[in-house]
N, C-alpha and C. Protein backbone atom coordinates (compact mmCIF):
# COMPACT_ATOMS: atom_id res chain seq x y z
N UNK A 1 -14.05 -5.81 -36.83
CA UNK A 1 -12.84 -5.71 -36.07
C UNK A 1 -11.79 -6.61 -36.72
N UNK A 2 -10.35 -6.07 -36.80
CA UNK A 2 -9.36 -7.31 -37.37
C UNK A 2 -8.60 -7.63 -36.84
N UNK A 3 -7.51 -8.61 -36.87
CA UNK A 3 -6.73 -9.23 -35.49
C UNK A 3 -5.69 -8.21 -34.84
N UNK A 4 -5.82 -6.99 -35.98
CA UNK A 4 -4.94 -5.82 -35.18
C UNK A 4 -5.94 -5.44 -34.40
N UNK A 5 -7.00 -5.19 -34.26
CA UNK A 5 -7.62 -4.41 -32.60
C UNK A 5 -7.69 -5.32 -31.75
N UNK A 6 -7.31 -6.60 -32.01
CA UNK A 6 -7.54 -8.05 -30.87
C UNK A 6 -5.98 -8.19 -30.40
N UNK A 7 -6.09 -8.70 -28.93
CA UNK A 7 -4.65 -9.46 -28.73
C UNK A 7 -5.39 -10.69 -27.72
N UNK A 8 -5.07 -12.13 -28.77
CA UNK A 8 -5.27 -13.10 -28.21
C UNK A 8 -4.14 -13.72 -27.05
N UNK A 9 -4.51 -14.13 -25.85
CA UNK A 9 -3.50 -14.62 -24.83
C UNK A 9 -3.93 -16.26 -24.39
N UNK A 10 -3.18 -16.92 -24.46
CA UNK A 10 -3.45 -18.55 -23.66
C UNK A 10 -3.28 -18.43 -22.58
N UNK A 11 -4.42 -19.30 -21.97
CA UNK A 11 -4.22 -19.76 -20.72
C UNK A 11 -3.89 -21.03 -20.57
N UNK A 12 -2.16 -21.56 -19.86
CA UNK A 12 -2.28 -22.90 -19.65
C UNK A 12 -2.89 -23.18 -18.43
N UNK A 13 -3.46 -24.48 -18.04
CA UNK A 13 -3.56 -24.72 -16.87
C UNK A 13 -3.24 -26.73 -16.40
N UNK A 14 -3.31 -27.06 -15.85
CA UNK A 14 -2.94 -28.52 -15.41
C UNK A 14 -3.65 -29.41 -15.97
N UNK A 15 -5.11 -28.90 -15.80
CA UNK A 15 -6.39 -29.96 -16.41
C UNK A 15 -6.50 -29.30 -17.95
N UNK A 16 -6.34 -28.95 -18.40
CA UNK A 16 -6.58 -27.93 -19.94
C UNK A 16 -6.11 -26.45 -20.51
N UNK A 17 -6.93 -26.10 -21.16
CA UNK A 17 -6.30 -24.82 -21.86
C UNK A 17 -7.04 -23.99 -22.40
N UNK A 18 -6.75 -23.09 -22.94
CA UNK A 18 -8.21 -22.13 -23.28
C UNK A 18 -7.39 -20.71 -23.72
N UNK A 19 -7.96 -19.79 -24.87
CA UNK A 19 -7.78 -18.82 -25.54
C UNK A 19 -8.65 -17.86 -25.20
N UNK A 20 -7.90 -16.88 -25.02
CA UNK A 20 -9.38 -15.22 -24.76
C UNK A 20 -8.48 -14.66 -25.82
N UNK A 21 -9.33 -13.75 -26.27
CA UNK A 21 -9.28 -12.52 -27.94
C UNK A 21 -10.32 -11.18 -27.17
N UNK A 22 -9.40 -10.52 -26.41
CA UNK A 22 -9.45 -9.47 -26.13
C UNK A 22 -9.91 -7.90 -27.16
N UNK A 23 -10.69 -6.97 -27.34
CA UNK A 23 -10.08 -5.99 -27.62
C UNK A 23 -8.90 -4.74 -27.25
N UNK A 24 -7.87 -5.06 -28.10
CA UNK A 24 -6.51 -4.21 -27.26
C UNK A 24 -6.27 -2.77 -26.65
N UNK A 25 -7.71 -2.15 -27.40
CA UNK A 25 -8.22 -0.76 -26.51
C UNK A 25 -8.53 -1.03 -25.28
N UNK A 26 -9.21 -2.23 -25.20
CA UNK A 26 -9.95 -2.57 -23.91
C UNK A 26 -8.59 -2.82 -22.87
N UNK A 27 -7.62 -3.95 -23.51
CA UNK A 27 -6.16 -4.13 -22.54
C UNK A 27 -5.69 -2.49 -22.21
N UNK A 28 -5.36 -2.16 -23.54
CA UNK A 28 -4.63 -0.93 -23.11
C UNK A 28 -5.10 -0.05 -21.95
N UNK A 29 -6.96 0.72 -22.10
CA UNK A 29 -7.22 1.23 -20.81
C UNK A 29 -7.36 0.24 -19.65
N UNK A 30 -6.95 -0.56 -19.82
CA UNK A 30 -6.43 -1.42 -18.07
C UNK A 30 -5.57 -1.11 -17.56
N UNK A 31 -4.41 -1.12 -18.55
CA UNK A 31 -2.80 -1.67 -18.87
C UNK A 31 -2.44 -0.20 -17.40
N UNK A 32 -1.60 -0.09 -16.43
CA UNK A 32 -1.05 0.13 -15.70
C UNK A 32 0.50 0.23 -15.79
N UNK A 33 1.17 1.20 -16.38
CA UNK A 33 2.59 1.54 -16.95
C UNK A 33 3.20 0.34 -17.81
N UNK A 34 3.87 -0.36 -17.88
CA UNK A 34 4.39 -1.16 -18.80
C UNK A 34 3.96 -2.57 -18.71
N UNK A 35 2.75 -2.38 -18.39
CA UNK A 35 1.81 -3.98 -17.71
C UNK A 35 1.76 -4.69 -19.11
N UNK A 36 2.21 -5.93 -19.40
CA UNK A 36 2.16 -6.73 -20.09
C UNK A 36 0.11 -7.43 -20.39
N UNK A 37 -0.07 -7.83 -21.51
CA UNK A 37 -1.18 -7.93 -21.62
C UNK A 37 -1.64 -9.07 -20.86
N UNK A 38 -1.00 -9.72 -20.68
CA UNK A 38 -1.00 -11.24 -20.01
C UNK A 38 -1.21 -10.69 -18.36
N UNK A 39 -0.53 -9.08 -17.67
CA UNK A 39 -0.98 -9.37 -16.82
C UNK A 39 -1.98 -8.63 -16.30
N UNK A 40 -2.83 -7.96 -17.03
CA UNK A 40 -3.58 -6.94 -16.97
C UNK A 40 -4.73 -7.84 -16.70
N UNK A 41 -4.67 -9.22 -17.63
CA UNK A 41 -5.64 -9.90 -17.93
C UNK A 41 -5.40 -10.95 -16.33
N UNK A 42 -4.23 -11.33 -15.74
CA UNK A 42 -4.22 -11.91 -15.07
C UNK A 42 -4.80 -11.21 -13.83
N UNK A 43 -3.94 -9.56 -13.48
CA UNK A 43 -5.21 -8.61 -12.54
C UNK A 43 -6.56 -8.94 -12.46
N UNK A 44 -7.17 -9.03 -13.41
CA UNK A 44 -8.65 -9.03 -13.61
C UNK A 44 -9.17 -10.48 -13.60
N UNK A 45 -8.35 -11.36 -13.46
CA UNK A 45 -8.64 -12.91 -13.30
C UNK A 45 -8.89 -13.10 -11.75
N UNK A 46 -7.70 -12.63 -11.15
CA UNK A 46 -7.44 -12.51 -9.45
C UNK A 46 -8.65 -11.68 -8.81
N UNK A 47 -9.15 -10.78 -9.89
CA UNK A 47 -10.19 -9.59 -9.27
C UNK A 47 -11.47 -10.21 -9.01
N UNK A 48 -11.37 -10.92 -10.10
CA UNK A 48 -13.05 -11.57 -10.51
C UNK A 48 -13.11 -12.91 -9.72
N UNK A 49 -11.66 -13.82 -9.48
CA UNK A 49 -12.11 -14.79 -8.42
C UNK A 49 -11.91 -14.14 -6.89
N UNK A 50 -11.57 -13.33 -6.54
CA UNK A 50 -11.42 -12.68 -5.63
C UNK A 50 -12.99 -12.05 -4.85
N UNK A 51 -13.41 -11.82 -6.18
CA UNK A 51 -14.90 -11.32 -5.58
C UNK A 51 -15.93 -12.52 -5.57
N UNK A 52 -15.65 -13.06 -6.41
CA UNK A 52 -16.78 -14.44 -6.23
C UNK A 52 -16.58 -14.97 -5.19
N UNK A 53 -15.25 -15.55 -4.62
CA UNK A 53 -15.55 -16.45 -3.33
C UNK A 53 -15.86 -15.36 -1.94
N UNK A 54 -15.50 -14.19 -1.98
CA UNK A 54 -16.33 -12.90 -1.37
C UNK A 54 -17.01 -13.21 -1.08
N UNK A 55 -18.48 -12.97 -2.43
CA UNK A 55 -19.69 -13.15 -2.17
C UNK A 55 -20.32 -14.57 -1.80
N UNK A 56 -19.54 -15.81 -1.89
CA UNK A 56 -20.27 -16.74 -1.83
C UNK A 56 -20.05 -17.22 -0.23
N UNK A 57 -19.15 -16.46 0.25
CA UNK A 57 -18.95 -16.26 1.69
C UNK A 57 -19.82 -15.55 2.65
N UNK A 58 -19.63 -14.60 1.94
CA UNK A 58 -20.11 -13.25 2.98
C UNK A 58 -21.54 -12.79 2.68
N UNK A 59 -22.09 -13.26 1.29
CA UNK A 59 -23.10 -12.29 1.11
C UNK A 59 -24.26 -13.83 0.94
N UNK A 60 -23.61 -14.72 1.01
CA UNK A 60 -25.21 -15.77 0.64
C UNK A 60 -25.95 -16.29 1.80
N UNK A 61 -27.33 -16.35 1.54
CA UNK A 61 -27.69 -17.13 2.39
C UNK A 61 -28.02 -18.46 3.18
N UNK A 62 -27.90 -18.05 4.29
CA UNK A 62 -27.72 -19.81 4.86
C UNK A 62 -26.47 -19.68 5.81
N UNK A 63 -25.93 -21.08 5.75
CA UNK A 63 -24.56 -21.46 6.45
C UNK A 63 -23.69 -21.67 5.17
N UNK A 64 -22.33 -21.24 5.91
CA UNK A 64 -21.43 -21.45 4.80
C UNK A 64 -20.15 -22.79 5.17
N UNK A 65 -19.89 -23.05 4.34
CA UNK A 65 -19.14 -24.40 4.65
C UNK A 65 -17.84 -23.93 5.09
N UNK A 66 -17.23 -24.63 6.00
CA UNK A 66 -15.93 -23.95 6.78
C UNK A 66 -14.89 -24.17 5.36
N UNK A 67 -15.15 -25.32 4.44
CA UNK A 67 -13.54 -25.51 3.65
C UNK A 67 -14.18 -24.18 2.74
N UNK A 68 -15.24 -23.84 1.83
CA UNK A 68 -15.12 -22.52 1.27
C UNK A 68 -14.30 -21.35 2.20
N UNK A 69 -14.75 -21.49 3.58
CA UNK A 69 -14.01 -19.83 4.34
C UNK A 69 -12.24 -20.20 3.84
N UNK A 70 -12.07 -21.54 4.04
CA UNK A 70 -10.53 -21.54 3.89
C UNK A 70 -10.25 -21.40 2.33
N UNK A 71 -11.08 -21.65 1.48
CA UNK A 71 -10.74 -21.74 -0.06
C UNK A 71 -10.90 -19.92 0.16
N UNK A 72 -11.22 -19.27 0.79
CA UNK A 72 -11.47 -17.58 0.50
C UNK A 72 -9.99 -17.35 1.36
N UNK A 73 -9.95 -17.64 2.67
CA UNK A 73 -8.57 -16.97 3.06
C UNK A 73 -7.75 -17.06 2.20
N UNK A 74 -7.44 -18.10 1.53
CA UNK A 74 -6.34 -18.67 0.82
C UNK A 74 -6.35 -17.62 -0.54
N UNK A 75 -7.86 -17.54 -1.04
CA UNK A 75 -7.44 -16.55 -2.30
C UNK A 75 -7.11 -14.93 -2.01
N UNK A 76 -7.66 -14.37 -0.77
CA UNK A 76 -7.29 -13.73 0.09
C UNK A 76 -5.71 -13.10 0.12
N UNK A 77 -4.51 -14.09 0.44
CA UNK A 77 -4.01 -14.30 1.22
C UNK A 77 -2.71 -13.71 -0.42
N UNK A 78 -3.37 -14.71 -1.31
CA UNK A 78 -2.79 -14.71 -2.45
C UNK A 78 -3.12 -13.25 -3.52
N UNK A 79 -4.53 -12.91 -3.31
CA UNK A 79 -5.26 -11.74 -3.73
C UNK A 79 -3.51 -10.27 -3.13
N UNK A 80 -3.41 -10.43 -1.38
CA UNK A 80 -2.50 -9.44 -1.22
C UNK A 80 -1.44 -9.59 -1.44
N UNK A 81 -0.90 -11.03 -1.47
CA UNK A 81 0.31 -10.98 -2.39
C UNK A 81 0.85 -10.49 -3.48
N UNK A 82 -0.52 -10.55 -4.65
CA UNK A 82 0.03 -10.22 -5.83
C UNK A 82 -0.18 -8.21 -6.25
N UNK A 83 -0.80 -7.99 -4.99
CA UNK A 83 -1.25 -6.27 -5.23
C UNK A 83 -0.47 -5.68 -4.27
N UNK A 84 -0.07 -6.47 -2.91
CA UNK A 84 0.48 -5.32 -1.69
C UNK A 84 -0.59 -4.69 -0.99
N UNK A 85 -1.64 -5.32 -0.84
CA UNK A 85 -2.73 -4.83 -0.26
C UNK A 85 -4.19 -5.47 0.21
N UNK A 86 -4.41 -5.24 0.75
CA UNK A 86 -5.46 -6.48 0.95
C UNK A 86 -7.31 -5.91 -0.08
N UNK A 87 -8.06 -7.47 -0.13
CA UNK A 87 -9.11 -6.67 -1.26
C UNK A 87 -9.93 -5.99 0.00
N UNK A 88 -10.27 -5.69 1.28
CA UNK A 88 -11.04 -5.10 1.95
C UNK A 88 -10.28 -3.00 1.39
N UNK A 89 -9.02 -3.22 1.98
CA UNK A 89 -8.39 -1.84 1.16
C UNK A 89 -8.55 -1.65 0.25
N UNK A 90 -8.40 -2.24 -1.13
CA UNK A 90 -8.59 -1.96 -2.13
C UNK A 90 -10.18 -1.73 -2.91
N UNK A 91 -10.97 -2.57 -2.26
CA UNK A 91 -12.16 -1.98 -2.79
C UNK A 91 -13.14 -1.52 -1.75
N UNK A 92 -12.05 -1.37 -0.59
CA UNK A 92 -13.01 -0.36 0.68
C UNK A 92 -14.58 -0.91 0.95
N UNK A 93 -14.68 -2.73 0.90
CA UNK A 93 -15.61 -3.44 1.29
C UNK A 93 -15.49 -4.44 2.22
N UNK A 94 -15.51 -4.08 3.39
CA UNK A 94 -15.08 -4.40 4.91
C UNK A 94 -15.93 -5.50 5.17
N UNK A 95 -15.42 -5.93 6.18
CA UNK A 95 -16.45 -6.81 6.87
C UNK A 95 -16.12 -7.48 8.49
């Protein structure tokens, strides 16, 4: 593969930083009309923490700690902000 089938994107963040090297076939069938690669990749950032604190809510066993339920509303809350929809609609997994 050569750096034309890759598109590398940074992530800044407060505590550090970090590089992903994508394949750009892979962005492109994401990509959603003139979706920038940065946010195709950011979709799928929101998707994937979106479902983890999900499951570490809803699906584990035991008791769950009340500040995780609020660390989930909150990504929740932010999850329908950035789509217009909430993730129970969007991936039609209720609860």
């Amino acid at each position: 593969m050569t750096d034309t089938d890759t598109v590398e994107l940074s992530i800044d963040g407060d505590d550090g930083d970090d590089t992903l090297t994508l394949p750009t076939e892979l962005v492109d069938m994401l990509r959603e009309g003139d979706e920038s690669a940065a946010q195709v990749v950011g979709d799928l950032a929101m998707f994937g923490c979106a479902q983890r604190i999900h499951a570490t809510v809803h699906h584990a066993e035991g008791g769950v700690d009340p500040k995780l339920e609020e660390v989930e509303q909150l990504t929740m809350d932010l999850f329908e902000k950035r789509f217009g929809t909430s993730y129970a609609e969007l991936t039609g997994h209720q609860h």
